[in-house]
Protein backbone atom coordinates (compact mmCIF):
# COMPACT_ATOMS: atom_id res chain seq x y z
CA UNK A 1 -23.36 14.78 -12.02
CA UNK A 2 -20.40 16.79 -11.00
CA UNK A 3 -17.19 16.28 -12.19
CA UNK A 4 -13.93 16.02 -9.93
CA UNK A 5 -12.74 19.32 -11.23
CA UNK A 6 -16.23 20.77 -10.44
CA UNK A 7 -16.16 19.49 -6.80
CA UNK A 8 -12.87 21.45 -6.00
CA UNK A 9 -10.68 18.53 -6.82
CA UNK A 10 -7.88 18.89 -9.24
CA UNK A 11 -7.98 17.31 -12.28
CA UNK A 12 -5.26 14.90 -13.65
CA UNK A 13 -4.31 13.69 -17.55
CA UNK A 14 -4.79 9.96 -18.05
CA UNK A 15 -0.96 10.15 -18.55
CA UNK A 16 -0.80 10.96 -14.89
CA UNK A 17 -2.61 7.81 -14.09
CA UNK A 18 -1.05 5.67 -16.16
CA UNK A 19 2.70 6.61 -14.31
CA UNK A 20 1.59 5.54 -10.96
CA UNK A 21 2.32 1.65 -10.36
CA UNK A 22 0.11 0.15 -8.59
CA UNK A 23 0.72 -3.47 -8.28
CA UNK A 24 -0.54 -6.27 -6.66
CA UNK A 25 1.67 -8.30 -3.96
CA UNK A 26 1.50 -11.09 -1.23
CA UNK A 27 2.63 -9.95 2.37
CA UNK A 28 4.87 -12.74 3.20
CA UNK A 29 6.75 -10.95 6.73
CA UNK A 30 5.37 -8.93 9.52
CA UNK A 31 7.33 -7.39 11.77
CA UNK A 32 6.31 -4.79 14.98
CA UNK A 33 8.16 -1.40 14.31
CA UNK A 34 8.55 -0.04 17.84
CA UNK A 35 10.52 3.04 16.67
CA UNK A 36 7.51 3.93 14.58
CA UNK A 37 5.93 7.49 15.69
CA UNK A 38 2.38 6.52 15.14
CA UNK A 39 1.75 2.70 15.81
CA UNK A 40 2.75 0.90 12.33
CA UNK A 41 3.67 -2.85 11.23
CA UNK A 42 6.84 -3.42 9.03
CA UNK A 43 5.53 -5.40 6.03
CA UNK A 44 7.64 -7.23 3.26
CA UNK A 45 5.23 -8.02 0.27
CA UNK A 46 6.00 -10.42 -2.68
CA UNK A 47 5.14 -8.64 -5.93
CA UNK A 48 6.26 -11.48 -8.53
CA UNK A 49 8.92 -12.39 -10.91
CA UNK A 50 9.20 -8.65 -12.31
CA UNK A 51 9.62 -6.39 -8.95
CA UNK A 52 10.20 -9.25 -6.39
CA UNK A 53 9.72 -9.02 -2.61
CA UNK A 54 9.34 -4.62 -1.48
CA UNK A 55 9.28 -3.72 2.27
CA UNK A 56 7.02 -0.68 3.54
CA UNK A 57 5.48 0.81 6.58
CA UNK A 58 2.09 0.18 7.20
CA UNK A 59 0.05 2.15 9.67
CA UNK A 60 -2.58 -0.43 9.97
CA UNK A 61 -2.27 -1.81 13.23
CA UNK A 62 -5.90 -0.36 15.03
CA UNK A 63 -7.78 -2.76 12.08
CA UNK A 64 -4.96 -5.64 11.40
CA UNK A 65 -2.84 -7.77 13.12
CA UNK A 66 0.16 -9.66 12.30
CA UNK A 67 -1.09 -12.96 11.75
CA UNK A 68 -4.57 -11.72 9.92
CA UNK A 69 -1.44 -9.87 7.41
CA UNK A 70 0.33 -12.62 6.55
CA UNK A 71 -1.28 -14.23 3.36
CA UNK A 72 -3.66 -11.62 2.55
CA UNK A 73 -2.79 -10.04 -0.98
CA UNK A 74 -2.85 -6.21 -1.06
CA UNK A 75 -2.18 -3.60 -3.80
CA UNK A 76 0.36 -1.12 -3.30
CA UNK A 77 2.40 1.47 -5.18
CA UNK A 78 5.83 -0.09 -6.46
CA UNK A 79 7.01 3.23 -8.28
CA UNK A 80 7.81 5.64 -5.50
CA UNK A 81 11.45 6.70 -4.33
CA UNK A 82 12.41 4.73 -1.32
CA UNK A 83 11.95 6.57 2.34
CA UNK A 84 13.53 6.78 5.44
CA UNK A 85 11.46 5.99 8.50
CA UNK A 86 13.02 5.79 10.97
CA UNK A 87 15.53 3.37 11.16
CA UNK A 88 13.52 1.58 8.67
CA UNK A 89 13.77 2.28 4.44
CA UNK A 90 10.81 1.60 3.30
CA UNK A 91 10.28 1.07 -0.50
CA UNK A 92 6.98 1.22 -1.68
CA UNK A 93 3.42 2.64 -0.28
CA UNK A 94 0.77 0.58 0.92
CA UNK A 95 -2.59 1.84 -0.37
CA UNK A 96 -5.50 1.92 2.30
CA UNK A 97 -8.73 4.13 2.60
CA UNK A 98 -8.57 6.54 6.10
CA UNK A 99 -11.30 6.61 8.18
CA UNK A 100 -12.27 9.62 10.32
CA UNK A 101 -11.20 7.52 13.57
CA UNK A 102 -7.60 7.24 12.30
CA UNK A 103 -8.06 3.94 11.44
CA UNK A 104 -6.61 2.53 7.66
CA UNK A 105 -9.03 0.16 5.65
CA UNK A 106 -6.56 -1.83 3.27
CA UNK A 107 -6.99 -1.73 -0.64
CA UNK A 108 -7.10 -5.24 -1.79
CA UNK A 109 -8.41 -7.37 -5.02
CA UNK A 110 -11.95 -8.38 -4.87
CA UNK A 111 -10.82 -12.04 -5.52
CA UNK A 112 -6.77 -13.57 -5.51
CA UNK A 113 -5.07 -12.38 -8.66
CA UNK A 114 -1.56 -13.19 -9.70
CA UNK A 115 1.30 -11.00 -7.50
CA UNK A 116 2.26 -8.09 -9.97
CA UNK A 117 -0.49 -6.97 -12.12
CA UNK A 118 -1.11 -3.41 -12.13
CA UNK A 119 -4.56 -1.72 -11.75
CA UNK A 120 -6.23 -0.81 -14.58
């Protein structure tokens, strides 16, 4: 079996890991962002009690429309500094899996969990 560092990735120290937040959340607004370069939904996401309600980009519109959003529970990084898009601040990243055709394949929990935990 080959190990990441074998295959030409860099390794990282659990430490790393463990300073990357990523949390579940609840998208509860969707919102078309015209000024957007490449075609992208503005998403506000309900991550519980402890970090509350975190907007982002999301450049997910080729699989995922508005309505099929709304609802659907998603993990995302809550630990990042804020960014300027645009017109737009976005304040967290929404974590997804490219695929060759450009399209984004969301990162979600196998089954609902409660809004907040962090992966493990």
């Amino acid at each position: 079996m080959t190990t990441p560092a074998a295959s030409g990735l860099p390794a990282i120290a659990w430490d790393d890991f463990e300073k990357v937040e990523l949390r579940t959340g609840t998208i509860v607004q969707v919102e078309p962002f015209p000024e957007a370069r490449s075609p992208a939904w503005k998403v506000w996401v309900d991550f519980g009690p402890g970090i509350g309600v975190l907007k982002s980009s999301a450049r997910i519109t080729h699989l995922y429309a508005a309505d099929d959003l709304l609802g659907r529970q998603i993990i995302g990084v809550v630990n990042f500094p804020p960014r300027q898009i645009g017109p737009f601040r976005s304040e967290f990243l929404v974590t997804g899996f490219a695929q060759a055709d450009g399209s984004v394949v969301l990162a979600v929990p196998e089954r609902p969990v409660e809004n907040g935990l962090k992966l493990a």
